[in-house]
PDB file of N, CA and C in Angstrom:
ATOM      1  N   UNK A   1     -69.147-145.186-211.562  1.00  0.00           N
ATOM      2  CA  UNK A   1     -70.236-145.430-210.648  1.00  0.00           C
ATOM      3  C   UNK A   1     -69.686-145.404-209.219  1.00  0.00           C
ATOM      4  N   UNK A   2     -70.146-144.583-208.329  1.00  0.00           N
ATOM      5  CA  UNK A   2     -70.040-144.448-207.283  1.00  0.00           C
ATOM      6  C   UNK A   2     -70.435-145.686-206.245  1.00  0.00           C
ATOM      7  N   UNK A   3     -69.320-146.147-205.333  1.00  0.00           N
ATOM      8  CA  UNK A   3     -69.713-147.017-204.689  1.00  0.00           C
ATOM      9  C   UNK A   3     -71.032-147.060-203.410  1.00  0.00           C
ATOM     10  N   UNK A   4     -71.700-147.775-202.905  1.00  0.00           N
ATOM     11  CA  UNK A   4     -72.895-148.365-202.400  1.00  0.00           C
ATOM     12  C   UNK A   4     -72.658-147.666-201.098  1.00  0.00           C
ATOM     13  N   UNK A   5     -73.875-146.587-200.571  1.00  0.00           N
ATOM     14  CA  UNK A   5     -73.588-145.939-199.580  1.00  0.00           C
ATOM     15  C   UNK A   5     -75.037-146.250-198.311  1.00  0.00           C
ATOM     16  N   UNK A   6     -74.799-147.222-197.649  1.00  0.00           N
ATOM     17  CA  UNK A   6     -75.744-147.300-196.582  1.00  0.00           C
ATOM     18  C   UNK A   6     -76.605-146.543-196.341  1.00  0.00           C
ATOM     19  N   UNK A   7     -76.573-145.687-196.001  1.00  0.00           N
ATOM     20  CA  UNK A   7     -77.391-144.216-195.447  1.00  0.00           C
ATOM     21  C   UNK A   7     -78.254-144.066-196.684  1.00  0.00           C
ATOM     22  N   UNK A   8     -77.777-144.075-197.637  1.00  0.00           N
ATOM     23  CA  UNK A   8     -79.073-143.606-198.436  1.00  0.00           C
ATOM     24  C   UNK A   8     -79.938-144.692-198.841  1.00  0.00           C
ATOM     25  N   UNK A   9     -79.608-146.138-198.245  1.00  0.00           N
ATOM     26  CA  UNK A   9     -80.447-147.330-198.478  1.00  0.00           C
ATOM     27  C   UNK A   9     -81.816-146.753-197.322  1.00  0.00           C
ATOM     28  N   UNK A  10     -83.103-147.074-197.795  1.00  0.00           N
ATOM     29  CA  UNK A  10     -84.128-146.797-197.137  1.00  0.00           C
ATOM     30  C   UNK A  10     -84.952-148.061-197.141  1.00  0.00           C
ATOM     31  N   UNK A  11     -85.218-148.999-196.088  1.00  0.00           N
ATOM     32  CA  UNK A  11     -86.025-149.998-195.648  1.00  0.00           C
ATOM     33  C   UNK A  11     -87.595-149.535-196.004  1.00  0.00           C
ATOM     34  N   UNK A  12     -88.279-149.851-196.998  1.00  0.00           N
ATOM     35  CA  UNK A  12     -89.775-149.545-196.744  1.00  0.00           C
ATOM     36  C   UNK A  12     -90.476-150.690-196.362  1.00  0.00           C
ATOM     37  N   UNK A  13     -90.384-151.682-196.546  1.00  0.00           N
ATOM     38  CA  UNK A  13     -91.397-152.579-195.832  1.00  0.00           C
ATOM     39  C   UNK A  13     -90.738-154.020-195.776  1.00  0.00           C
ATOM     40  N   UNK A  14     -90.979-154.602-194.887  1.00  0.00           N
ATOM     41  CA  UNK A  14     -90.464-156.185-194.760  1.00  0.00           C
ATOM     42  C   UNK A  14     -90.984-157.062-194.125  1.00  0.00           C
ATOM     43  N   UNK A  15     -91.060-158.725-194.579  1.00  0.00           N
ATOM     44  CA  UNK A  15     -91.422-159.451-193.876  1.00  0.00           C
ATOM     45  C   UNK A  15     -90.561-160.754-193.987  1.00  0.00           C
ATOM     46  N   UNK A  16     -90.893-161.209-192.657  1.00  0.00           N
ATOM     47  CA  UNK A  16     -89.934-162.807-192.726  1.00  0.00           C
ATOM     48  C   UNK A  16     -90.683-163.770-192.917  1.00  0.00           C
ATOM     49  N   UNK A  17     -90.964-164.651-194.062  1.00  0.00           N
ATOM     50  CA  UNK A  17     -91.714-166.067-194.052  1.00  0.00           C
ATOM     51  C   UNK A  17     -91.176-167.106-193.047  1.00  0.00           C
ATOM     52  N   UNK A  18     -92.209-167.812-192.587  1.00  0.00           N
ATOM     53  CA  UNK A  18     -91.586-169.064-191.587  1.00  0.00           C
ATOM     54  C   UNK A  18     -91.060-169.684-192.523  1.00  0.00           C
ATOM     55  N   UNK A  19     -90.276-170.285-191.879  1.00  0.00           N
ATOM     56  CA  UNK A  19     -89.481-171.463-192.218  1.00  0.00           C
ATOM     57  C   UNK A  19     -90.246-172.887-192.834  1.00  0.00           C
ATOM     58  N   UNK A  20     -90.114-172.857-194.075  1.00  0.00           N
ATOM     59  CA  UNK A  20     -90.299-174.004-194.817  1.00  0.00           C
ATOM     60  C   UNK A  20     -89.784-175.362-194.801  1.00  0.00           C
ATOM     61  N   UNK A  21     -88.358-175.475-194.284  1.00  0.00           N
ATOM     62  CA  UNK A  21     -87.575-176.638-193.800  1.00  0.00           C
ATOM     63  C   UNK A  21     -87.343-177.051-192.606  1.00  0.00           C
ATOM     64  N   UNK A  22     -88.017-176.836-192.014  1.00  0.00           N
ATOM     65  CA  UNK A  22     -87.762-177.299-190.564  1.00  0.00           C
ATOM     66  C   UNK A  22     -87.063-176.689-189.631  1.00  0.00           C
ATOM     67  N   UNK A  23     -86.498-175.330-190.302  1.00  0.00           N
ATOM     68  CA  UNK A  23     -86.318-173.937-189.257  1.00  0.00           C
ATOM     69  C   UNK A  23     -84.873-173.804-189.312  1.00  0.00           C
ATOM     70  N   UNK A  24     -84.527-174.577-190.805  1.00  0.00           N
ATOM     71  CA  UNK A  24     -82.962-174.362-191.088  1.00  0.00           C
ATOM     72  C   UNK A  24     -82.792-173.103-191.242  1.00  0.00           C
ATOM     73  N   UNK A  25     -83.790-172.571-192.345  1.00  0.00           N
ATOM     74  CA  UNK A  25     -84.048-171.351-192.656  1.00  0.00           C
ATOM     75  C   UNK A  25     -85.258-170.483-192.762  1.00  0.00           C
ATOM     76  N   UNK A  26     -85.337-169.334-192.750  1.00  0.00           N
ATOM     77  CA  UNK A  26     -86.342-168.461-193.369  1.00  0.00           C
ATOM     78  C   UNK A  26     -86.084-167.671-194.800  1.00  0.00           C
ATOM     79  N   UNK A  27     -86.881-167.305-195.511  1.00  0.00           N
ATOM     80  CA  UNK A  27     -87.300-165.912-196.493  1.00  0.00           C
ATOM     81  C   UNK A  27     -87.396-164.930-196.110  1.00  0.00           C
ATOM     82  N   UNK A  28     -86.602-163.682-196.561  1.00  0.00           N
ATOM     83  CA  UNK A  28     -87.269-162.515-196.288  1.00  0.00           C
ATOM     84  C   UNK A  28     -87.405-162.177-197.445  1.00  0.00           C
ATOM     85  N   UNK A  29     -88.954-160.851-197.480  1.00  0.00           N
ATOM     86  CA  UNK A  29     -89.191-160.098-198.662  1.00  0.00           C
ATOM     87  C   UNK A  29     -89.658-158.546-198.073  1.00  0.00           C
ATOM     88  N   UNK A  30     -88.198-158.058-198.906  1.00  0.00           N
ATOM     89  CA  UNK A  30     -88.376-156.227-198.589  1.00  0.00           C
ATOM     90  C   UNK A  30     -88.735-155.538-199.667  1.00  0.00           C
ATOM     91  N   UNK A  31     -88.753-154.363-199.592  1.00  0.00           N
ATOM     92  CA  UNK A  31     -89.118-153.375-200.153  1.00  0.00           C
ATOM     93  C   UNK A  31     -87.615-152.442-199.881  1.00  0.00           C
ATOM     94  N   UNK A  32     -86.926-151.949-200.997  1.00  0.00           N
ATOM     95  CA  UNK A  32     -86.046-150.931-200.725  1.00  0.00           C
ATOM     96  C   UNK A  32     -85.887-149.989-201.485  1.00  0.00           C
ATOM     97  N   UNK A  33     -85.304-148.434-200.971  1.00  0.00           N
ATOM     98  CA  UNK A  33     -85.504-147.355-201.922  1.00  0.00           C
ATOM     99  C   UNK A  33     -83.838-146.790-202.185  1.00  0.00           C
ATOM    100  N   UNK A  34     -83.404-146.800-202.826  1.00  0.00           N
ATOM    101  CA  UNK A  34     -81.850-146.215-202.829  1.00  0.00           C
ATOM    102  C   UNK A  34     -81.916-144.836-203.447  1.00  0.00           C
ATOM    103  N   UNK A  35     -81.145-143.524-202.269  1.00  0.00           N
ATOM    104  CA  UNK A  35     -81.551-142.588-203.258  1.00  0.00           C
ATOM    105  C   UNK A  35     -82.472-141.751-203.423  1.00  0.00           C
ATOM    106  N   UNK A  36     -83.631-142.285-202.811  1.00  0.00           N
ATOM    107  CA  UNK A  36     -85.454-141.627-203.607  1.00  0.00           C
ATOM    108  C   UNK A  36     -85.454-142.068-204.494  1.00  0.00           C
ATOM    109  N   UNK A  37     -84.760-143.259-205.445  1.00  0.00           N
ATOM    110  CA  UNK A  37     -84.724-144.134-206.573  1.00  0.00           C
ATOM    111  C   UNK A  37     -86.464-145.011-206.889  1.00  0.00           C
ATOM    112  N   UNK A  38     -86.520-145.624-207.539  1.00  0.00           N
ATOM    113  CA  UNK A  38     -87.941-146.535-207.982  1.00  0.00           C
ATOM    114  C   UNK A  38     -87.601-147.622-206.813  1.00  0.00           C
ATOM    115  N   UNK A  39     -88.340-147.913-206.210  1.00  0.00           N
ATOM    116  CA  UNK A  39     -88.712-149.161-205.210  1.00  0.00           C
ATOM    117  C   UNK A  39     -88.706-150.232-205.706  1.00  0.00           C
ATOM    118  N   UNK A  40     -87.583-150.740-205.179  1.00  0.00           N
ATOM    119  CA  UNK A  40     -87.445-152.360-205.702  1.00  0.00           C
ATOM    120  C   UNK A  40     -87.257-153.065-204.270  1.00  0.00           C
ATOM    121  N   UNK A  41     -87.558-154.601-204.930  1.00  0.00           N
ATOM    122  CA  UNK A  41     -88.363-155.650-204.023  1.00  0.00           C
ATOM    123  C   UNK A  41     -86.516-156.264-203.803  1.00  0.00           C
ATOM    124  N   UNK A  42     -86.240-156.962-202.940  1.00  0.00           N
ATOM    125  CA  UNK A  42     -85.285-157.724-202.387  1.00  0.00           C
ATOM    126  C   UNK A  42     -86.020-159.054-201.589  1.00  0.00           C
ATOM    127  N   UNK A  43     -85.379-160.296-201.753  1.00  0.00           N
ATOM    128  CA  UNK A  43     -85.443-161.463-201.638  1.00  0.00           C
ATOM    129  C   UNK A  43     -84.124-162.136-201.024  1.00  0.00           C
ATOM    130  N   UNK A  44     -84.443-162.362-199.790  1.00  0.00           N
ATOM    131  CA  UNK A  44     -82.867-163.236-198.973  1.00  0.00           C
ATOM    132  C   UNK A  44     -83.314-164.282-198.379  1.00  0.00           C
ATOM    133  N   UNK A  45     -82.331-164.836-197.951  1.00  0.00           N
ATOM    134  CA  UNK A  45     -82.385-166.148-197.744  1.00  0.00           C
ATOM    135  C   UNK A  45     -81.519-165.967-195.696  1.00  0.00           C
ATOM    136  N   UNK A  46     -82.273-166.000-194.570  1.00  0.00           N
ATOM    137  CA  UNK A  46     -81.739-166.153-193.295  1.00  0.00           C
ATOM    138  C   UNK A  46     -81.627-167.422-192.667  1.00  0.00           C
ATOM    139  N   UNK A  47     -80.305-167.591-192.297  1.00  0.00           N
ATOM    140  CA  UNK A  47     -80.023-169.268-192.680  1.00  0.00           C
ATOM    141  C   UNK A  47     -79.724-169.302-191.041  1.00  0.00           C
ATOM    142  N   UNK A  48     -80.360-170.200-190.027  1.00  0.00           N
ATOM    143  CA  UNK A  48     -80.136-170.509-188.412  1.00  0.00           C
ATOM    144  C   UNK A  48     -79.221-171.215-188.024  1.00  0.00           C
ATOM    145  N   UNK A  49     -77.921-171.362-187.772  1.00  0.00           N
ATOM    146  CA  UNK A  49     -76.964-172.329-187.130  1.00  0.00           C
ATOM    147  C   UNK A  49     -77.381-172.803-185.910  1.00  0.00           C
ATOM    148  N   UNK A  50     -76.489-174.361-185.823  1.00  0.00           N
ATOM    149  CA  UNK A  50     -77.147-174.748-184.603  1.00  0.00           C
ATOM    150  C   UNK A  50     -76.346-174.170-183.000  1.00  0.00           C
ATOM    151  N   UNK A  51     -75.264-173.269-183.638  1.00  0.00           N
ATOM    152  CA  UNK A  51     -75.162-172.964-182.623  1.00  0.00           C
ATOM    153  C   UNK A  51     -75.489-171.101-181.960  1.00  0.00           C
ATOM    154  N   UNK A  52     -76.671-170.914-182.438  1.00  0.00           N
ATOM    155  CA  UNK A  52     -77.699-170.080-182.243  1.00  0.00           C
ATOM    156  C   UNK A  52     -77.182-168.701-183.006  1.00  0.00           C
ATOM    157  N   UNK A  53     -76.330-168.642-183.661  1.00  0.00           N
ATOM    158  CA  UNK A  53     -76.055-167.456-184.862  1.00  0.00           C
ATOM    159  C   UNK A  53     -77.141-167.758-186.139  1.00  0.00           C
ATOM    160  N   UNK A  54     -76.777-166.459-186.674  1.00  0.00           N
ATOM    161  CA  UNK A  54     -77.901-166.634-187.751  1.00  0.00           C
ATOM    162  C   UNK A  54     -76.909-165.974-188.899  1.00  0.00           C
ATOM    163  N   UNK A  55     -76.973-166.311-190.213  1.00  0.00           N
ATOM    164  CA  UNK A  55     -76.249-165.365-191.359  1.00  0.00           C
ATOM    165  C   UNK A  55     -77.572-165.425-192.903  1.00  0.00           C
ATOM    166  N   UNK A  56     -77.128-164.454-193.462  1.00  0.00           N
ATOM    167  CA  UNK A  56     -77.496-164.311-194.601  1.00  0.00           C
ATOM    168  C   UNK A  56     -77.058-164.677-195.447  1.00  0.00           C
ATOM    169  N   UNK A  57     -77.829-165.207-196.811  1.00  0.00           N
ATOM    170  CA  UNK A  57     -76.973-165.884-198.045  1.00  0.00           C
ATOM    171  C   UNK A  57     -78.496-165.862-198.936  1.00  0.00           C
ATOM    172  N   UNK A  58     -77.975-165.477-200.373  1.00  0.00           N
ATOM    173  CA  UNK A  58     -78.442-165.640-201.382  1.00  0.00           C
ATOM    174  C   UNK A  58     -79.833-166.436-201.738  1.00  0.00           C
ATOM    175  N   UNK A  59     -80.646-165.929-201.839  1.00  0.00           N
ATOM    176  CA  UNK A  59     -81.750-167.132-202.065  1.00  0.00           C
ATOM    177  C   UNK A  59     -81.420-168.413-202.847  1.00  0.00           C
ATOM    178  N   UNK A  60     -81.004-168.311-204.430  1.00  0.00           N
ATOM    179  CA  UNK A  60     -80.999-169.509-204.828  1.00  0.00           C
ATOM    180  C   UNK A  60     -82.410-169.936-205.469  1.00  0.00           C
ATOM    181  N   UNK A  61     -81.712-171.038-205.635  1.00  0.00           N
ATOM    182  CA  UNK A  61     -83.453-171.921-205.692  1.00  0.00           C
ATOM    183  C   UNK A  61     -84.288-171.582-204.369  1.00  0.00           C
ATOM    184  N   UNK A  62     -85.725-172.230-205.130  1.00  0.00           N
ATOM    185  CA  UNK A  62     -86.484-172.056-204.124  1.00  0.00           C
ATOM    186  C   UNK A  62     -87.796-173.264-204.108  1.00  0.00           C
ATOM    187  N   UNK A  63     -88.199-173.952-203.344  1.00  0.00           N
ATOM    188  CA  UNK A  63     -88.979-175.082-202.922  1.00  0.00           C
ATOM    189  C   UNK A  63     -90.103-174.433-204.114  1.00  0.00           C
ATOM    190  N   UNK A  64     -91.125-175.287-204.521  1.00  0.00           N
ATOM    191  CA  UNK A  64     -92.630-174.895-204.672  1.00  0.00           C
ATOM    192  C   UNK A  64     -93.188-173.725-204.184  1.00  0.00           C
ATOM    193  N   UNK A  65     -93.315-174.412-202.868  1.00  0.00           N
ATOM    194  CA  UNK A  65     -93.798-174.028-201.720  1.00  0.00           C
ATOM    195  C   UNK A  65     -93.674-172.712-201.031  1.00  0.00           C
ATOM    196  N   UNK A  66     -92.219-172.329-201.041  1.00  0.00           N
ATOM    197  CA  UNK A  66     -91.414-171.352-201.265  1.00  0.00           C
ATOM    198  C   UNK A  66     -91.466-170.101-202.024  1.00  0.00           C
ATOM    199  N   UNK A  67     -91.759-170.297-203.302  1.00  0.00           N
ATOM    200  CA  UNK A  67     -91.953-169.541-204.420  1.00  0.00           C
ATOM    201  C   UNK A  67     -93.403-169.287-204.225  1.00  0.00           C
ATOM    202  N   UNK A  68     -94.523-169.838-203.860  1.00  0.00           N
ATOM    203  CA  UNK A  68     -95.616-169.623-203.796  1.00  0.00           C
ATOM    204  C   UNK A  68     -96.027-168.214-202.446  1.00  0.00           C
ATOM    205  N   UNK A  69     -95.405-168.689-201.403  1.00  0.00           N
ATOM    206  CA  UNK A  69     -95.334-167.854-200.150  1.00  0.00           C
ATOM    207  C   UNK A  69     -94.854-166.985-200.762  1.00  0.00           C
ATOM    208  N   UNK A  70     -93.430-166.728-201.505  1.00  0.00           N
ATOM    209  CA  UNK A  70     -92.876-164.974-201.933  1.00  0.00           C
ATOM    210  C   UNK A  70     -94.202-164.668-202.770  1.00  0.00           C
ATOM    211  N   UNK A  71     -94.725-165.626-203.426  1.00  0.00           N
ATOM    212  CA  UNK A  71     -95.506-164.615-204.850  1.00  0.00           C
ATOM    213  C   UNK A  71     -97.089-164.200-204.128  1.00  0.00           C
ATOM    214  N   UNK A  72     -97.284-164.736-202.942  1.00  0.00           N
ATOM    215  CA  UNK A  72     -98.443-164.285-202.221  1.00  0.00           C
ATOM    216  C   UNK A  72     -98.188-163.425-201.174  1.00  0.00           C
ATOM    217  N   UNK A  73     -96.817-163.034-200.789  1.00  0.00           N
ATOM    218  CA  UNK A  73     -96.393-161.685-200.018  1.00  0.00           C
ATOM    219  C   UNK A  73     -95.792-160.356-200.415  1.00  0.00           C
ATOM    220  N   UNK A  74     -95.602-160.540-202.462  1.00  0.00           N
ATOM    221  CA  UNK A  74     -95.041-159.548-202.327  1.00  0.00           C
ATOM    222  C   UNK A  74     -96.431-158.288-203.015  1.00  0.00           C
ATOM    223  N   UNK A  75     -97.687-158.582-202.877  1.00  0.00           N
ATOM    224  CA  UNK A  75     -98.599-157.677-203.147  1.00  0.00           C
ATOM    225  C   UNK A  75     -98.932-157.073-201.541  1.00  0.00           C
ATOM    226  N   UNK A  76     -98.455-157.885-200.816  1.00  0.00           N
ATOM    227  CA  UNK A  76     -99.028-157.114-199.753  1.00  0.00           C
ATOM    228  C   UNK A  76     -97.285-156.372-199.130  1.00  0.00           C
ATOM    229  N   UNK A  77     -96.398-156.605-199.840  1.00  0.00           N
ATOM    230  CA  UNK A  77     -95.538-155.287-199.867  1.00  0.00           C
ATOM    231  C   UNK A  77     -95.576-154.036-200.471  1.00  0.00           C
ATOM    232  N   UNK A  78     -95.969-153.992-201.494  1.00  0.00           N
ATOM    233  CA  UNK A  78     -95.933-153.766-202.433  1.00  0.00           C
ATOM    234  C   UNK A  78     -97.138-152.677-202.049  1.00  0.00           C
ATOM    235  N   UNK A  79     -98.242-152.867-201.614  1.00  0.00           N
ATOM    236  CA  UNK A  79     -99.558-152.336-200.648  1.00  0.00           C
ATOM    237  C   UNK A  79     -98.497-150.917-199.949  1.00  0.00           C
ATOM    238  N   UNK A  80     -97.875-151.954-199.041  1.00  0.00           N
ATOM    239  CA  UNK A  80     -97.092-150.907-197.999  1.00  0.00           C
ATOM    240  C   UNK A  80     -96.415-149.878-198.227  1.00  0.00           C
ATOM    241  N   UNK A  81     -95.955-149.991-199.541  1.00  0.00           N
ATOM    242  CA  UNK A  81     -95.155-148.425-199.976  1.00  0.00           C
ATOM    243  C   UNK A  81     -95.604-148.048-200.633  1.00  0.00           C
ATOM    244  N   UNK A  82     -96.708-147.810-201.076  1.00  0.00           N
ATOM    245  CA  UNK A  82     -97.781-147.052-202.189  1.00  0.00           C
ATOM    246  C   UNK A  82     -98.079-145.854-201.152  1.00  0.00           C
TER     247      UNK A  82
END
């Protein structure tokens, strides 16, 4: 298997949920195409330091609350690349 080549990663649609915790972090939910491959959904986790950097990390668990917001945004991704 050939290793993971940027360029052919294709962004089709994305959004960032607000922040559920008090703006430690956000959700994102994309849409990505590898390839011209079948469109699959991606789920991250953008985590805010306090000293104004931002990094990415793994979703993980996820609040109620949380899980409810991804499962009511990803039809309207899902919309976007049809």
């Amino acid at each position: 298997m050939a290793a993971f080549d940027p360029t052919k990663d294709k962004k089709l649609a994305s959004k960032v949920l607000e922040s559920k915790d008090g703006g430690t972090t956000s959700i994102v939910v994309s849409a990505h195409e590898y390839n011209g491959g079948e469109p699959k959904i991606q789920i991250g986790r953008i985590v805010f330091y306090k000293n104004g950097n931002t990094g990415h990390k793994k979703v993980g668990r996820m609040t109620l609350e949380e899980s409810m917001a991804v499962a009511g945004i990803i039809p309207e991704i899902m919309s976007a690349i049809k």
